[in-house]
N, C-alpha and C. Protein backbone atom coordinates (compact mmCIF):
# COMPACT_ATOMS: atom_id res chain seq x y z
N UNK A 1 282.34 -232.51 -90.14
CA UNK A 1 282.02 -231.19 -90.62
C UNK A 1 283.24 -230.28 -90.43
N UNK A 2 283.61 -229.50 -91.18
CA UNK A 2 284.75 -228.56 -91.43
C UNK A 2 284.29 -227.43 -90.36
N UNK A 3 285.43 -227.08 -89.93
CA UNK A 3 285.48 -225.80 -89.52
C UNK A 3 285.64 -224.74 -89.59
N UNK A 4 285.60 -223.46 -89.47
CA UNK A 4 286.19 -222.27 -90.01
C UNK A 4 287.41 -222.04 -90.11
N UNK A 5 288.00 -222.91 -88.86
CA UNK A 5 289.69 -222.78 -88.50
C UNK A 5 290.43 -223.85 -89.89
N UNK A 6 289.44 -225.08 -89.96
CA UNK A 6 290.01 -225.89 -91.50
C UNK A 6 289.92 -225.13 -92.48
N UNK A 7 288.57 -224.63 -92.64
CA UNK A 7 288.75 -223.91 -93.96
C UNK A 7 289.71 -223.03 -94.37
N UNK A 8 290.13 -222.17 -92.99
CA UNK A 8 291.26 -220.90 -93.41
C UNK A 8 292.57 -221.75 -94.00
N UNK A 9 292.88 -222.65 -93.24
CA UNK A 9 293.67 -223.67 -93.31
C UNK A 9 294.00 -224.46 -94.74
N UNK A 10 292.99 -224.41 -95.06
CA UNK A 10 293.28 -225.24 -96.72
C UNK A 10 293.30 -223.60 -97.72
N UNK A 11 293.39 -222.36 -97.37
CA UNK A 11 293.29 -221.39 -98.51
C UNK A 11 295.52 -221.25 -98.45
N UNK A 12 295.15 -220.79 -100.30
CA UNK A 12 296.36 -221.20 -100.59
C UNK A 12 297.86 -219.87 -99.51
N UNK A 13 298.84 -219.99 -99.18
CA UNK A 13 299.40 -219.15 -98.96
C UNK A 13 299.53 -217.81 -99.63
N UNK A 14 299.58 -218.33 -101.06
CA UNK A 14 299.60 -216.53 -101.52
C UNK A 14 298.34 -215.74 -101.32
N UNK A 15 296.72 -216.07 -101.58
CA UNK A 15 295.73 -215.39 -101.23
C UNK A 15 295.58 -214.86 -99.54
N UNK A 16 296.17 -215.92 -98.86
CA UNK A 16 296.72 -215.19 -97.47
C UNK A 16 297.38 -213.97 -97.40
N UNK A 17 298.24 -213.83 -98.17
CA UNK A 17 299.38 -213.35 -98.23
C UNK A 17 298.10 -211.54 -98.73
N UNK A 18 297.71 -211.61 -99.49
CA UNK A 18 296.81 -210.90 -100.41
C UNK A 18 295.69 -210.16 -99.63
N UNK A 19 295.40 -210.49 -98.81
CA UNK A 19 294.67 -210.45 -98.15
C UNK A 19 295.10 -209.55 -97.05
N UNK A 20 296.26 -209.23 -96.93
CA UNK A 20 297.31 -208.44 -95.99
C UNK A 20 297.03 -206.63 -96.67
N UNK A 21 296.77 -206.92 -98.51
CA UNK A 21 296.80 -206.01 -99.06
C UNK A 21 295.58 -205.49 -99.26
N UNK A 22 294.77 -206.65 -99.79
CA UNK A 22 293.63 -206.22 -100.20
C UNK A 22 292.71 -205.37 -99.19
N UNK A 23 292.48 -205.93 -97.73
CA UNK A 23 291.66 -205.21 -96.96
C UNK A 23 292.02 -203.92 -96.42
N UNK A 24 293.14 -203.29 -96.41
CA UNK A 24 293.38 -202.25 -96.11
C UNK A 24 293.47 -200.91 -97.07
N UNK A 25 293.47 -201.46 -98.48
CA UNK A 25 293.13 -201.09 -99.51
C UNK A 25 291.32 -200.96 -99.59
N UNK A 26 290.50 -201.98 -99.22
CA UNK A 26 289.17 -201.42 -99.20
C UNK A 26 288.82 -200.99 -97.80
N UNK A 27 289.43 -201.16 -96.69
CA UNK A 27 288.90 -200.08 -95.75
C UNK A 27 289.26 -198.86 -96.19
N UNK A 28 290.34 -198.05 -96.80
CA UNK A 28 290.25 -196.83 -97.47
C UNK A 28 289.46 -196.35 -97.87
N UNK A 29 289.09 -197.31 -99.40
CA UNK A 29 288.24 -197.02 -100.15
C UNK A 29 287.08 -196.82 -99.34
N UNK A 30 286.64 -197.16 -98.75
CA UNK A 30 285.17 -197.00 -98.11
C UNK A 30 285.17 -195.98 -96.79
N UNK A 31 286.34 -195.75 -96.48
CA UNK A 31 286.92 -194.50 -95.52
C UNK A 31 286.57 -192.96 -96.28
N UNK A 32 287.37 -192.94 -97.53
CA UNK A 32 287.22 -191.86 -98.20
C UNK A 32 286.04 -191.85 -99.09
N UNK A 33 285.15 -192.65 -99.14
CA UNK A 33 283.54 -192.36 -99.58
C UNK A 33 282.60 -191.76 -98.86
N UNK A 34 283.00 -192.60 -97.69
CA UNK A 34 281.69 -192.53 -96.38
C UNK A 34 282.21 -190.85 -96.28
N UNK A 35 283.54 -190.50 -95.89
CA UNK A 35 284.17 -189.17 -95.55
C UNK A 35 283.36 -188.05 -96.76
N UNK A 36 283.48 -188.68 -98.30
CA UNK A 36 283.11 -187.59 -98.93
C UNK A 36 281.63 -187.26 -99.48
N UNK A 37 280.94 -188.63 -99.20
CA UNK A 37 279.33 -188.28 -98.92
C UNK A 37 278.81 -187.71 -97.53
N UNK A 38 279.90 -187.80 -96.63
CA UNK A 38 278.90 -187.07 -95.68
C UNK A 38 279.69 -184.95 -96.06
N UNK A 39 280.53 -184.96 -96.49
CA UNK A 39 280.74 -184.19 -97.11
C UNK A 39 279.74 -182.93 -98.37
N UNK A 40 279.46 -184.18 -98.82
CA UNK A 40 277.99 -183.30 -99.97
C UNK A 40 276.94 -183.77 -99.66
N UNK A 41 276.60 -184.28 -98.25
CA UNK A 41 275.44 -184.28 -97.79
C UNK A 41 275.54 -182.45 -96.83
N UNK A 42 276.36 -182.46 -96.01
CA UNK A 42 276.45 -180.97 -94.92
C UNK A 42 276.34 -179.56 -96.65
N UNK A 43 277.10 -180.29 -97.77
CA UNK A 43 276.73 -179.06 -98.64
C UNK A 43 275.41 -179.10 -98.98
N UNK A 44 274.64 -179.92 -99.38
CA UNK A 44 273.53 -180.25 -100.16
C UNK A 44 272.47 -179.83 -98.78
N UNK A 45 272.44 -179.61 -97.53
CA UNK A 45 271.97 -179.27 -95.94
C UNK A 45 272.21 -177.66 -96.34
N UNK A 46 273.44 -177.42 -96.18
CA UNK A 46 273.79 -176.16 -96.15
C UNK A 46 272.93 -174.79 -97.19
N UNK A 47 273.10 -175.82 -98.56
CA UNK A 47 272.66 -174.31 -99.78
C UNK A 47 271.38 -174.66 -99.48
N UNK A 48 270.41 -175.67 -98.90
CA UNK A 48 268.92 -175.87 -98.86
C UNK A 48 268.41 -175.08 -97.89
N UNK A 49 269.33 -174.69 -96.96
CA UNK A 49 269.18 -174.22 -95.35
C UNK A 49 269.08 -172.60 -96.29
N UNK A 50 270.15 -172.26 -96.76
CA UNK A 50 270.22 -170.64 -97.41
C UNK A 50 269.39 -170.66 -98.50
N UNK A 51 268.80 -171.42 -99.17
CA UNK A 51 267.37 -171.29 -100.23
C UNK A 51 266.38 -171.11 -99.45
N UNK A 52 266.35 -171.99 -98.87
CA UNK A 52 265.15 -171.50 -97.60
C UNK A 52 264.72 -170.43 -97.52
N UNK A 53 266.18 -170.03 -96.91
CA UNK A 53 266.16 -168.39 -96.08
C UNK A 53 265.73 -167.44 -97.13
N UNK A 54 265.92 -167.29 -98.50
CA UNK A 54 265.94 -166.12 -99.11
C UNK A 54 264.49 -166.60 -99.90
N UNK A 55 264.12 -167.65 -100.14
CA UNK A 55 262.55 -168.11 -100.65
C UNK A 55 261.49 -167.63 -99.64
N UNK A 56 261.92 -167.86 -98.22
CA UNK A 56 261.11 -167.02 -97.19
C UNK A 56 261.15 -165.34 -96.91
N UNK A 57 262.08 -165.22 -97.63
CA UNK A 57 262.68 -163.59 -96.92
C UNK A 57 261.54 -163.11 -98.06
N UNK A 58 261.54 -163.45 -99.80
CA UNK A 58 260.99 -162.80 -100.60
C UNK A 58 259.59 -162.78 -101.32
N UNK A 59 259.38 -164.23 -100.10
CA UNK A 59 257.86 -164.46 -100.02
C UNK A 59 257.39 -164.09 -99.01
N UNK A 60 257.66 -163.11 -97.84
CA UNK A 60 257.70 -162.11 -97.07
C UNK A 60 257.28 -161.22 -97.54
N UNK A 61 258.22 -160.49 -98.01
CA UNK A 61 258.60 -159.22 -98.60
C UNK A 61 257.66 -159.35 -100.04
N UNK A 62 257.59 -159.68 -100.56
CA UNK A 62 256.58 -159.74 -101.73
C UNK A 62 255.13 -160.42 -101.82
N UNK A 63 254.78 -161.11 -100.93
CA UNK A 63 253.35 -161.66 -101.11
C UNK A 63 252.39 -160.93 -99.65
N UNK A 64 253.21 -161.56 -98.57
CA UNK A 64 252.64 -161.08 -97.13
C UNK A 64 252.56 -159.33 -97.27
N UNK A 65 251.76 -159.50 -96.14
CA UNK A 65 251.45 -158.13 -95.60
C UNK A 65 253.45 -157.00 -95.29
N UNK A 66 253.53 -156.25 -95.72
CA UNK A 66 254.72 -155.86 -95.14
C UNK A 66 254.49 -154.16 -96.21
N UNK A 67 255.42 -153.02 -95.63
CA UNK A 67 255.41 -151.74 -95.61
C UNK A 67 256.60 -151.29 -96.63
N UNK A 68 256.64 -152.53 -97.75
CA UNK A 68 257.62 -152.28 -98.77
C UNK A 68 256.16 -151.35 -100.09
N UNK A 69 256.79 -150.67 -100.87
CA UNK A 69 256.26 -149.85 -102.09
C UNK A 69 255.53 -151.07 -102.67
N UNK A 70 254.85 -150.56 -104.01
CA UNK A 70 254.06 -151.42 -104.93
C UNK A 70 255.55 -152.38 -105.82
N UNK A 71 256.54 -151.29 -106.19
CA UNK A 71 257.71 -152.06 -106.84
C UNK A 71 258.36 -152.95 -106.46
N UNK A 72 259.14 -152.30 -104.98
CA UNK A 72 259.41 -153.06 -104.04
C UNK A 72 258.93 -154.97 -104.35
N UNK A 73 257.53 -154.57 -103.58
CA UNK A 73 257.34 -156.06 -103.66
C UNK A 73 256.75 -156.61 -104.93
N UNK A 74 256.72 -155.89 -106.01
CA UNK A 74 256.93 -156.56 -107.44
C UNK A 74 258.25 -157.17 -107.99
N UNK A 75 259.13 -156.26 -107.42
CA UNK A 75 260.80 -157.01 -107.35
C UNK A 75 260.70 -158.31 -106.58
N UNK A 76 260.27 -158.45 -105.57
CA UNK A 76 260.62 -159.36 -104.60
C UNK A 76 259.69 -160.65 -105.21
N UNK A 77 258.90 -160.22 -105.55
CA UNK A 77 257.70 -161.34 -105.93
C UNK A 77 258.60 -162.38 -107.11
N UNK A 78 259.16 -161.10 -107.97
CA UNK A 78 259.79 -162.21 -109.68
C UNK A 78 260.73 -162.74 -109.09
N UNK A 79 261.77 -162.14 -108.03
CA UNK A 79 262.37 -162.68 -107.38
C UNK A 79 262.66 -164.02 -106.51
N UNK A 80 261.21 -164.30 -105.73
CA UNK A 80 260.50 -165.09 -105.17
C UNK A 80 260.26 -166.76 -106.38
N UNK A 81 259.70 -165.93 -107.24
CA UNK A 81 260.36 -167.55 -108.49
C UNK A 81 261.10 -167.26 -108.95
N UNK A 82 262.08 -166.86 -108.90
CA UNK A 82 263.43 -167.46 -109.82
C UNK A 82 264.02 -168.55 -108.89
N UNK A 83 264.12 -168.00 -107.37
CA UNK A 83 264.40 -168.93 -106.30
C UNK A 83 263.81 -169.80 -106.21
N UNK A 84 262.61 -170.03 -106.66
CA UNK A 84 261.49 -170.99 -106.13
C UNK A 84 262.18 -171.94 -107.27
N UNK A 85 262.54 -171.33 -108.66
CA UNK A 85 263.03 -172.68 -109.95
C UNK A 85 264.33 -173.23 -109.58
N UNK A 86 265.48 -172.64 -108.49
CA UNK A 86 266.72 -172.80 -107.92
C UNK A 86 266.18 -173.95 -107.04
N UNK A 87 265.27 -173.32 -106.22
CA UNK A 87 264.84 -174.57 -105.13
C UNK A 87 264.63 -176.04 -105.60
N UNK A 88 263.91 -176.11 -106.61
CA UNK A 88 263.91 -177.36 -107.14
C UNK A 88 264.84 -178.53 -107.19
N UNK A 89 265.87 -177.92 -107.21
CA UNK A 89 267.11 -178.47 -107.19
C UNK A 89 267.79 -179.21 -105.53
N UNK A 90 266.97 -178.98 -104.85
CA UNK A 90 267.59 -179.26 -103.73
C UNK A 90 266.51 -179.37 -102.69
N UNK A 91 265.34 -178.91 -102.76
CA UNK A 91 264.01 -179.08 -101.98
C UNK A 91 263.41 -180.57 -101.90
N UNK A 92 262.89 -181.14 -101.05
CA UNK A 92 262.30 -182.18 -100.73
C UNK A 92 260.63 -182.38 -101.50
N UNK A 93 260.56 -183.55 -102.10
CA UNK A 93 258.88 -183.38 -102.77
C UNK A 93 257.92 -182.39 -102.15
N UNK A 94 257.73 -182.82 -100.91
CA UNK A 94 256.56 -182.16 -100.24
C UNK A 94 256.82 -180.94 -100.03
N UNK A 95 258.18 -180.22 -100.05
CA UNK A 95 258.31 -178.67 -100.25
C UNK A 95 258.42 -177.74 -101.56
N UNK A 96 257.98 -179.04 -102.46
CA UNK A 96 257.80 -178.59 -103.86
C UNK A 96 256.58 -178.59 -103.94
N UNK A 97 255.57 -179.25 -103.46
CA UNK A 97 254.31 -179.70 -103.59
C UNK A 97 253.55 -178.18 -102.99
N UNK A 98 254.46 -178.03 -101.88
CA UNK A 98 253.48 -177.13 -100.93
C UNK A 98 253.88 -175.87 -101.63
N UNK A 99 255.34 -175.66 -102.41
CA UNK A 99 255.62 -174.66 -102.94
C UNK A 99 254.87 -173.92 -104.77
N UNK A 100 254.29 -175.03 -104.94
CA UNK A 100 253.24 -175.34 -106.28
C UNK A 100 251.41 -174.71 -105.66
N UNK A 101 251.73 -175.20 -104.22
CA UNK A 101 250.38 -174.83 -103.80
C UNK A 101 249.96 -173.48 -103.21
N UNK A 102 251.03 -173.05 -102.91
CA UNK A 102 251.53 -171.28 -102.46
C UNK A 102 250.94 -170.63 -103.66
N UNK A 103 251.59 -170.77 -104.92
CA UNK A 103 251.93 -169.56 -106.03
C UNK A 103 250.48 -170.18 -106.18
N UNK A 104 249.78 -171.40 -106.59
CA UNK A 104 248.37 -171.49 -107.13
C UNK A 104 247.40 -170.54 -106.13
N UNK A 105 247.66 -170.58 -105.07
CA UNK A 105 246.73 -169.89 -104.03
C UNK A 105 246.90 -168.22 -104.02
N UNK A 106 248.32 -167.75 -104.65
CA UNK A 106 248.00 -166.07 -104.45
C UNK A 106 247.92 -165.97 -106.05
N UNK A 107 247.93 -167.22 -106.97
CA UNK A 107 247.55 -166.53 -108.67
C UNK A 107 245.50 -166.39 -108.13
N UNK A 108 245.51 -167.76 -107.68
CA UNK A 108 243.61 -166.90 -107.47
C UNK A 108 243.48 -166.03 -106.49
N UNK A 109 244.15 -165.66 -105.59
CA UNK A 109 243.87 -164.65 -104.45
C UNK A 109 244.04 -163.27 -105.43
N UNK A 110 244.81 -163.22 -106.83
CA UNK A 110 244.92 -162.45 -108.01
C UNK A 110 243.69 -162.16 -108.33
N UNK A 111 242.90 -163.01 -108.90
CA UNK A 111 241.75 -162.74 -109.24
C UNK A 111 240.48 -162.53 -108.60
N UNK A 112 240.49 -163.35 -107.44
CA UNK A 112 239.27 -163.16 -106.76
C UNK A 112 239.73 -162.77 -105.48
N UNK A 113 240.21 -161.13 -105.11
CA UNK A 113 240.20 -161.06 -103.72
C UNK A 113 239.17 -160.93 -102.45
N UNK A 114 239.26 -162.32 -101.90
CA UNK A 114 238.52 -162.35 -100.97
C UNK A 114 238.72 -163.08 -99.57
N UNK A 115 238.28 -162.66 -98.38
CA UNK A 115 238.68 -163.22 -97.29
C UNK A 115 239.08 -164.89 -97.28
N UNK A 116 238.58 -165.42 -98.00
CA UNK A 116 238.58 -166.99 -98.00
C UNK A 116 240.21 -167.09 -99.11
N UNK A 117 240.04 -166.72 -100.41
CA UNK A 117 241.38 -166.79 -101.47
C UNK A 117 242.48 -166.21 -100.24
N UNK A 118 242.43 -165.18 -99.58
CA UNK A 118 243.22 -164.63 -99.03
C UNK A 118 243.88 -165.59 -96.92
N UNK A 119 242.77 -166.26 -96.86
CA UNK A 119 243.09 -167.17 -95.98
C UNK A 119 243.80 -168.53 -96.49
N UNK A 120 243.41 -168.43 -97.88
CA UNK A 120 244.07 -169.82 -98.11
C UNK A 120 245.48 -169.06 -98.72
N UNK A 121 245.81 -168.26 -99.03
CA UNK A 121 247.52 -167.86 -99.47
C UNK A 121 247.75 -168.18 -97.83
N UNK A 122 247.20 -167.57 -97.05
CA UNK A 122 248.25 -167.20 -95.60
C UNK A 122 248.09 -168.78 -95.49
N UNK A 123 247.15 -169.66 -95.29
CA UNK A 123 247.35 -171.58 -95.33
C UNK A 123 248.48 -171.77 -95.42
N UNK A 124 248.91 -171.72 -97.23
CA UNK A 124 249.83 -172.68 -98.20
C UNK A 124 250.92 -171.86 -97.55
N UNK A 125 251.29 -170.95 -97.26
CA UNK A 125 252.46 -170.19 -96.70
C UNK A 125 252.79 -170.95 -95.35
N UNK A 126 252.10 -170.93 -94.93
CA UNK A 126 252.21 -171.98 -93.04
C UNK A 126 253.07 -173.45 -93.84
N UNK A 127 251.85 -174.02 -94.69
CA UNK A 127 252.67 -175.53 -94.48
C UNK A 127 253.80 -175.59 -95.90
N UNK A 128 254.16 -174.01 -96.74
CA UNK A 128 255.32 -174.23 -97.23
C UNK A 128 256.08 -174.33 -95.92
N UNK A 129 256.16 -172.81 -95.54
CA UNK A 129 257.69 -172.85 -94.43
C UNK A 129 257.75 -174.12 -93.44
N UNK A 130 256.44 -174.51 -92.61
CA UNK A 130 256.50 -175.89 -92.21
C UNK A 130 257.42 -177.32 -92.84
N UNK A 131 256.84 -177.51 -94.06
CA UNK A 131 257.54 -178.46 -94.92
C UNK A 131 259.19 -178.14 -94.73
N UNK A 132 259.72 -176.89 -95.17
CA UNK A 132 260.96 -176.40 -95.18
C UNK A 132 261.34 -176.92 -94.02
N UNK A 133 260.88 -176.53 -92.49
CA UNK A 133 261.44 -176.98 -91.01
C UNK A 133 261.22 -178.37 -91.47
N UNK A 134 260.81 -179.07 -91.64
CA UNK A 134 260.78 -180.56 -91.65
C UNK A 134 261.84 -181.21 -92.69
N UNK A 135 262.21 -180.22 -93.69
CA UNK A 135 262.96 -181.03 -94.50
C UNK A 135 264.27 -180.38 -93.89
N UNK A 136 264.38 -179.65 -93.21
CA UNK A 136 265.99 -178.97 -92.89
C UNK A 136 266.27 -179.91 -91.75
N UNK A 137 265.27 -179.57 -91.16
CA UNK A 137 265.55 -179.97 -89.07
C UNK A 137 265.11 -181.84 -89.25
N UNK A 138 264.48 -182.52 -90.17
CA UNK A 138 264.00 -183.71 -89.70
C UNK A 138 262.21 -183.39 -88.91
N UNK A 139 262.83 -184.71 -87.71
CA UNK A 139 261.45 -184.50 -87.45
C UNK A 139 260.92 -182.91 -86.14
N UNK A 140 260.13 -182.86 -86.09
CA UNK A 140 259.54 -181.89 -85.38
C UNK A 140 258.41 -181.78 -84.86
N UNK A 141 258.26 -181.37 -83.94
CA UNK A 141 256.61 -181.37 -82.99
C UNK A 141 255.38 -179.88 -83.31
N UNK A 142 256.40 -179.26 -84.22
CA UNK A 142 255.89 -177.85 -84.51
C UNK A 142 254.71 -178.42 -86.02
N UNK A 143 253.68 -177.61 -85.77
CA UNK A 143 252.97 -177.98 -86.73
C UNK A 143 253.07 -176.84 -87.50
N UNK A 144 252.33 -176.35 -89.15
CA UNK A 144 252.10 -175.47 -89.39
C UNK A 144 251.48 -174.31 -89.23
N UNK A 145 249.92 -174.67 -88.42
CA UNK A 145 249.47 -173.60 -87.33
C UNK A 145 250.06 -173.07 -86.66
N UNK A 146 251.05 -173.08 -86.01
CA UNK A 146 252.17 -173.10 -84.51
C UNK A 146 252.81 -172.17 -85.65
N UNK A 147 252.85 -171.67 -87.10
CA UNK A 147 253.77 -170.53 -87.52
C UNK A 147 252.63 -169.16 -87.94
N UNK A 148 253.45 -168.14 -87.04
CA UNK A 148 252.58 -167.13 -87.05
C UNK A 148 253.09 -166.12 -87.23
N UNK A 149 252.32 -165.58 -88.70
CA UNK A 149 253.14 -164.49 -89.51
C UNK A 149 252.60 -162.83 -88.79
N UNK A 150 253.87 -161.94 -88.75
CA UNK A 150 253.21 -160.82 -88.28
C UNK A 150 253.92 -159.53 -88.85
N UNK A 151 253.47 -158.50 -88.44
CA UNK A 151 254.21 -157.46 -89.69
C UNK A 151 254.17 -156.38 -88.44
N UNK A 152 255.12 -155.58 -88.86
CA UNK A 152 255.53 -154.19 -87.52
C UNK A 152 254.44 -153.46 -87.52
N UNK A 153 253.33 -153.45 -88.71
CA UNK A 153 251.98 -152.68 -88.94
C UNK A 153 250.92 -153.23 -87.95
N UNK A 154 251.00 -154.83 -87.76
CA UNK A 154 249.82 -155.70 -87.51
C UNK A 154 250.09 -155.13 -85.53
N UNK A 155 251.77 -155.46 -85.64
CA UNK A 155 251.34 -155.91 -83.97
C UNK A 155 251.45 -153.85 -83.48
N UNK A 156 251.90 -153.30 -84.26
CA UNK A 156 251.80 -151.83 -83.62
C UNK A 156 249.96 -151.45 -83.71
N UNK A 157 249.51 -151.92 -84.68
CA UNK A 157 248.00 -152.15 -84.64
C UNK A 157 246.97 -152.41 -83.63
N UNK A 158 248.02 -153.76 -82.93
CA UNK A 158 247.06 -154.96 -81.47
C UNK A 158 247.81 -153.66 -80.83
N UNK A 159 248.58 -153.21 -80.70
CA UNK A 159 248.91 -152.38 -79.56
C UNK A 159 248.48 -151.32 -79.16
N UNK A 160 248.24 -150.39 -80.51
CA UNK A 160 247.31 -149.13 -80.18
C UNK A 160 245.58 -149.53 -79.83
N UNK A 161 245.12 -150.91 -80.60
CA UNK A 161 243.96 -150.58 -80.28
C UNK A 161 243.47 -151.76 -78.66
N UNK A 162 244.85 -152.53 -78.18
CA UNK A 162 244.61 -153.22 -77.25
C UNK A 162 244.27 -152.33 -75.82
N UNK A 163 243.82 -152.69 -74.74
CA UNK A 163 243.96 -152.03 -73.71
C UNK A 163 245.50 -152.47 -72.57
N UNK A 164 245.99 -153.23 -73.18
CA UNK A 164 247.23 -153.20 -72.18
C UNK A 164 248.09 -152.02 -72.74
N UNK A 165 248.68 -152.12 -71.52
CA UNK A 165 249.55 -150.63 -70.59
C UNK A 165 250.62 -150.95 -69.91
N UNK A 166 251.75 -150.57 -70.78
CA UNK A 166 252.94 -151.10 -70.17
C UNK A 166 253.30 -150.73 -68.79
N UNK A 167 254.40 -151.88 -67.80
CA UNK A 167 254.39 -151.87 -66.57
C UNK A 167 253.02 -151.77 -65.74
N UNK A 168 252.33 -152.55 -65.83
CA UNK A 168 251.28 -152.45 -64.91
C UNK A 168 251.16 -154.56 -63.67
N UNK A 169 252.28 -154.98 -64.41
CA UNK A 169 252.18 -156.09 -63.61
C UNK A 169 251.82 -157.20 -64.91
N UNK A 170 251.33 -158.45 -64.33
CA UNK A 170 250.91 -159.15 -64.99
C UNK A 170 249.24 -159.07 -65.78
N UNK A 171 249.07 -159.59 -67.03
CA UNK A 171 247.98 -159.65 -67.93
C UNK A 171 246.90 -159.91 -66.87
């Protein structure tokens, strides 16, 4: 039975010879790939990380509870999809899915306002931005419950009508 050391042994001198060239020529090649996909992977991370941010800022500012005018958050709302059709481009299925399930939940919270239409917008809002942490960060222990939306109205609200009293020690 042949060996590995015979086999090298019977290849001709010039493919030896070739072989001096060839592999350092494809460790390059595969140097400057690996280098420039991880390259437009940190971009393709990066503009998803800042879609994020401004798909949340104007689904904030335009759907949630917040102390912007009627225009205000009519701006923010058309605003809110144009980004949402940008997102497409770079969002993960399930943050498209959940982002399809947002706008369906405040078009009927449109028509039928009621405690239930209006619990399910604040829902699809939890496990959009959820989805988003999962597709930015990987994995995570944070669920969508665990995100809790609040407005300078809501908690100055718990505050006037709570009975705690600042400096008095512990709750």
């Amino acid at each position: 039975m042949n060996t590995i050391k015979d086999l090298l042994s019977n290849i001709p001198p010039f493919l030896n010879s070739m072989a001096y060239v060839i592999v350092p020529v494809i460790t390059a090649f595969l140097g400057f790939y690996l280098s420039k996909r991880r390259e437009w992977e940190l971009m393709i991370s990066e503009e998803k990380r800042k879609r994020y941010e401004t798909l949340i800022t104007y689904m904030k500012q335009g759907f949630m509870d917040s102390d912007l005018s009627p225009e205000e958050k009519t701006k923010n709302k058309n605003e809110f999809y144009v980004q949402s059709y940008i997102v497409w481009l770079y969002a993960s299925d399930n943050v498209i899915r959940n982002l399809n399930a947002f706008t369906k939940a405040f078009s009927k919270f449109c028509t039928q306002k009621n405690q239930e239409t209006s619990a399910a917008v604040q829902e699809s809002a939890k496990r959009l931005v959820h989805s988003m942490r999962k597709d930015t960060k990987g994995n995570t222990k944070l669920t969508s419950d665990d995100f809790v939306t609040t407005t300078v109205k809501s908690v100055a609200k718990q505050h006037l009508t709570s009975n705690c009293v600042a400096n008095q020690g512990t709750p």
